[in-house]
C-alpha atoms as a PDB file:
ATOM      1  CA  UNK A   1      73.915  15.156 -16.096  1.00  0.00           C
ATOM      2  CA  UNK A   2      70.991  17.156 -17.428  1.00  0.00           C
ATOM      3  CA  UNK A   3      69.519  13.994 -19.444  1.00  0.00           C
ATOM      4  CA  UNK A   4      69.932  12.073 -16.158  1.00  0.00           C
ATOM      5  CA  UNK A   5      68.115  14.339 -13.884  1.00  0.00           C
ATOM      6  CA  UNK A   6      64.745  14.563 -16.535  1.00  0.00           C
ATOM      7  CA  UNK A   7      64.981  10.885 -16.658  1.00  0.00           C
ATOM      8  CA  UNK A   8      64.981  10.125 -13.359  1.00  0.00           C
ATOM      9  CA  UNK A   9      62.597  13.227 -12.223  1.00  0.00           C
ATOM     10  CA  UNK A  10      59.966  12.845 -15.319  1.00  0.00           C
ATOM     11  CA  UNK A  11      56.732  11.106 -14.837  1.00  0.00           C
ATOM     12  CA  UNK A  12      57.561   8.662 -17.858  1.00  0.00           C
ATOM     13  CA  UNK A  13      54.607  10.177 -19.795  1.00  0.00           C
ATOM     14  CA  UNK A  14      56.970  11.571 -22.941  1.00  0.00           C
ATOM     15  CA  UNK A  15      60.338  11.029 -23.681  1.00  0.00           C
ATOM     16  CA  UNK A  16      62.882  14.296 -22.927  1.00  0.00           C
ATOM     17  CA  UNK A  17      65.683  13.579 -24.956  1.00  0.00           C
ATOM     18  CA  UNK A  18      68.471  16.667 -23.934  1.00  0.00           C
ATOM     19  CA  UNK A  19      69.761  17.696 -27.754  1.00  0.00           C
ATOM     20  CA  UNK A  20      72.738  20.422 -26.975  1.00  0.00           C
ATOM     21  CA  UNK A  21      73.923  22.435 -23.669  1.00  0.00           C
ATOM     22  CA  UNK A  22      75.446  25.860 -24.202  1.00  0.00           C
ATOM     23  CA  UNK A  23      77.184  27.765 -21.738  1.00  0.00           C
ATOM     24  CA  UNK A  24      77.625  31.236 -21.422  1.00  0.00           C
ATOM     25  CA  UNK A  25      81.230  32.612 -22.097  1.00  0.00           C
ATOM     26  CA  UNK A  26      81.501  33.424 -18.198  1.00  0.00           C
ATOM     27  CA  UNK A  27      80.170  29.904 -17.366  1.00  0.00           C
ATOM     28  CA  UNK A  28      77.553  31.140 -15.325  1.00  0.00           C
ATOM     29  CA  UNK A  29      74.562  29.930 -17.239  1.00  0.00           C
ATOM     30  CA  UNK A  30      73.553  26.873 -19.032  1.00  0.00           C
ATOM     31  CA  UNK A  31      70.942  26.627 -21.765  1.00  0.00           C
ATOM     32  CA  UNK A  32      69.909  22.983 -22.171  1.00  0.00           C
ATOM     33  CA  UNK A  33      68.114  22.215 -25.151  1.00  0.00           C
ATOM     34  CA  UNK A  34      65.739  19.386 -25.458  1.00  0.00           C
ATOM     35  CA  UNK A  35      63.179  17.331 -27.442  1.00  0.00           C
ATOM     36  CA  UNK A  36      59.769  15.870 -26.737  1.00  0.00           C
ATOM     37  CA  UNK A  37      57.523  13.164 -27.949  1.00  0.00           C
ATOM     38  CA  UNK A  38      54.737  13.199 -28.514  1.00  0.00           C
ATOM     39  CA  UNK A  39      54.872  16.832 -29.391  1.00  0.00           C
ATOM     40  CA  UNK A  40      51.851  17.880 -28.022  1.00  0.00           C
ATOM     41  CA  UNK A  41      53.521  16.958 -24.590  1.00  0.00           C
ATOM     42  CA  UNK A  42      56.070  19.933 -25.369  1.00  0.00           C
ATOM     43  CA  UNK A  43      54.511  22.605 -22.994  1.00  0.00           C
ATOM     44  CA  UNK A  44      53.987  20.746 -20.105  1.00  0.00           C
ATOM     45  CA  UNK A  45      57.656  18.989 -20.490  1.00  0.00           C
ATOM     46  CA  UNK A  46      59.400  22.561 -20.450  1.00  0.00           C
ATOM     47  CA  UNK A  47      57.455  23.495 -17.744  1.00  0.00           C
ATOM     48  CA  UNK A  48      57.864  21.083 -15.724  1.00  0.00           C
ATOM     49  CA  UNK A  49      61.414  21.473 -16.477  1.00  0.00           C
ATOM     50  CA  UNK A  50      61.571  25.050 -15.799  1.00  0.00           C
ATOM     51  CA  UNK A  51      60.077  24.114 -12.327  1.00  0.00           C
ATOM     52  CA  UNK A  52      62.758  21.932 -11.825  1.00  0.00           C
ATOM     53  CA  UNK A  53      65.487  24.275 -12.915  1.00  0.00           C
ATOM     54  CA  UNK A  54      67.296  24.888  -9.630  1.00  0.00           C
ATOM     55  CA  UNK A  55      66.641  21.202  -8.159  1.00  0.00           C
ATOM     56  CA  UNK A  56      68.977  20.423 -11.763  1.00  0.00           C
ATOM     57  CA  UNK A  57      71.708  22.263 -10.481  1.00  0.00           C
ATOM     58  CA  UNK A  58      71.923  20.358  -7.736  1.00  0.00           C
ATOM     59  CA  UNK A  59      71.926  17.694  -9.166  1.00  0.00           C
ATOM     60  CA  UNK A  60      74.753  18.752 -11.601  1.00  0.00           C
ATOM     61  CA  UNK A  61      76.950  20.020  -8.352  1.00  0.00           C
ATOM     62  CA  UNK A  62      75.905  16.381  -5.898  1.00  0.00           C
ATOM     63  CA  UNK A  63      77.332  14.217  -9.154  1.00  0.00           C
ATOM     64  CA  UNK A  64      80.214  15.974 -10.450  1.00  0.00           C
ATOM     65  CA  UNK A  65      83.022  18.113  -8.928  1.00  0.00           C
ATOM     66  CA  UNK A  66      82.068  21.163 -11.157  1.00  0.00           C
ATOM     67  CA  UNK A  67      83.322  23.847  -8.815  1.00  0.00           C
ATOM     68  CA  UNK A  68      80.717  27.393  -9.084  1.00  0.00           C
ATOM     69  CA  UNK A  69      77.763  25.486 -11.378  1.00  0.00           C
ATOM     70  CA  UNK A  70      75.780  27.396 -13.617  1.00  0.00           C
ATOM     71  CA  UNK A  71      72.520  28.490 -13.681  1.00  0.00           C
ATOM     72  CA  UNK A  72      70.040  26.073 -15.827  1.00  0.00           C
ATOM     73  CA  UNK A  73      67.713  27.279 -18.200  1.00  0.00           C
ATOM     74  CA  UNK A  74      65.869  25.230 -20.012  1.00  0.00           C
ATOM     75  CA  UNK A  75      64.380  25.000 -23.926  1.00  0.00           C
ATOM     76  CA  UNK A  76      63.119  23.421 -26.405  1.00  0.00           C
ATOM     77  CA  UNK A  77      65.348  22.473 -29.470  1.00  0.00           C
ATOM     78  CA  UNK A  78      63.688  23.898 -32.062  1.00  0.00           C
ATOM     79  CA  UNK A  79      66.426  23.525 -34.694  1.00  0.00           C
ATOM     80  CA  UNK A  80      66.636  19.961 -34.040  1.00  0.00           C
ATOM     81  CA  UNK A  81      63.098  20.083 -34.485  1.00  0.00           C
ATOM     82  CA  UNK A  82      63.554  22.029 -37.784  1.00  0.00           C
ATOM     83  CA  UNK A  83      66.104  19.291 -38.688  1.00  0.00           C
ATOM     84  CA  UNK A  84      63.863  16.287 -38.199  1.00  0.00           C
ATOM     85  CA  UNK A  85      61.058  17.967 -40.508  1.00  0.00           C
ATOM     86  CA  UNK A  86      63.684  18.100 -43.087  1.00  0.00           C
ATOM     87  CA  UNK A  87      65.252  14.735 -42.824  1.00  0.00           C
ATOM     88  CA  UNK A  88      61.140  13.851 -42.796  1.00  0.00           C
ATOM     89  CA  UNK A  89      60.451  15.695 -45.645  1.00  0.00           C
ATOM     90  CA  UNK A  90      63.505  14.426 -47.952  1.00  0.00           C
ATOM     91  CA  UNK A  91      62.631  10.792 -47.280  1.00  0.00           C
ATOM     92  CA  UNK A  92      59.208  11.249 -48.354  1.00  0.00           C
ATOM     93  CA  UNK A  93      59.491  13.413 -51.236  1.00  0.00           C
END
């Protein structure tokens, strides 16, 4: 639900792609992980995601019959990114 609500809210200018979603052991709060490209379009993507934090939620609670939803926080992956530089630098060693 997270992935749809970026796509459908972002301004097309990079791609979000939503990597992992955690949740909190009381299910109050979601961490939703993410990717960017380009890269140097990371800041303004997890802001504007931030700033779009609570309208997420409702979005999550309008397209599924979760019954309390969480609170959404939002990041950037950054051991996916680790992950890619590795599977980069393998393939070019």
């Amino acid at each position: 639900m997270a992935a749809r609500f970026l796509e459908e809210e972002s301004s097309g200018i990079s791609m979000i792609t939503v990597t992992r979603v955690e949740t909190s052991k009381d299910k109050k709060e979601a961490r939703i992980f993410f990717t960017v490209l380009p890269q140097e379009k990371e800041k303004a993507a997890l802001d504007f995601a931030k700033r779009k934090s609570g309208l997420c939620r409702d979005y999550i609670v309008k397209h599924t019959r979760i019954g309390r939803p969480p609170r959404v926080k939002f990041f950037i992956d950054q051991g996916e990114k680790n992950r890619q530089r590795i599977d980069f630098l393998s393939q070019n060693d």
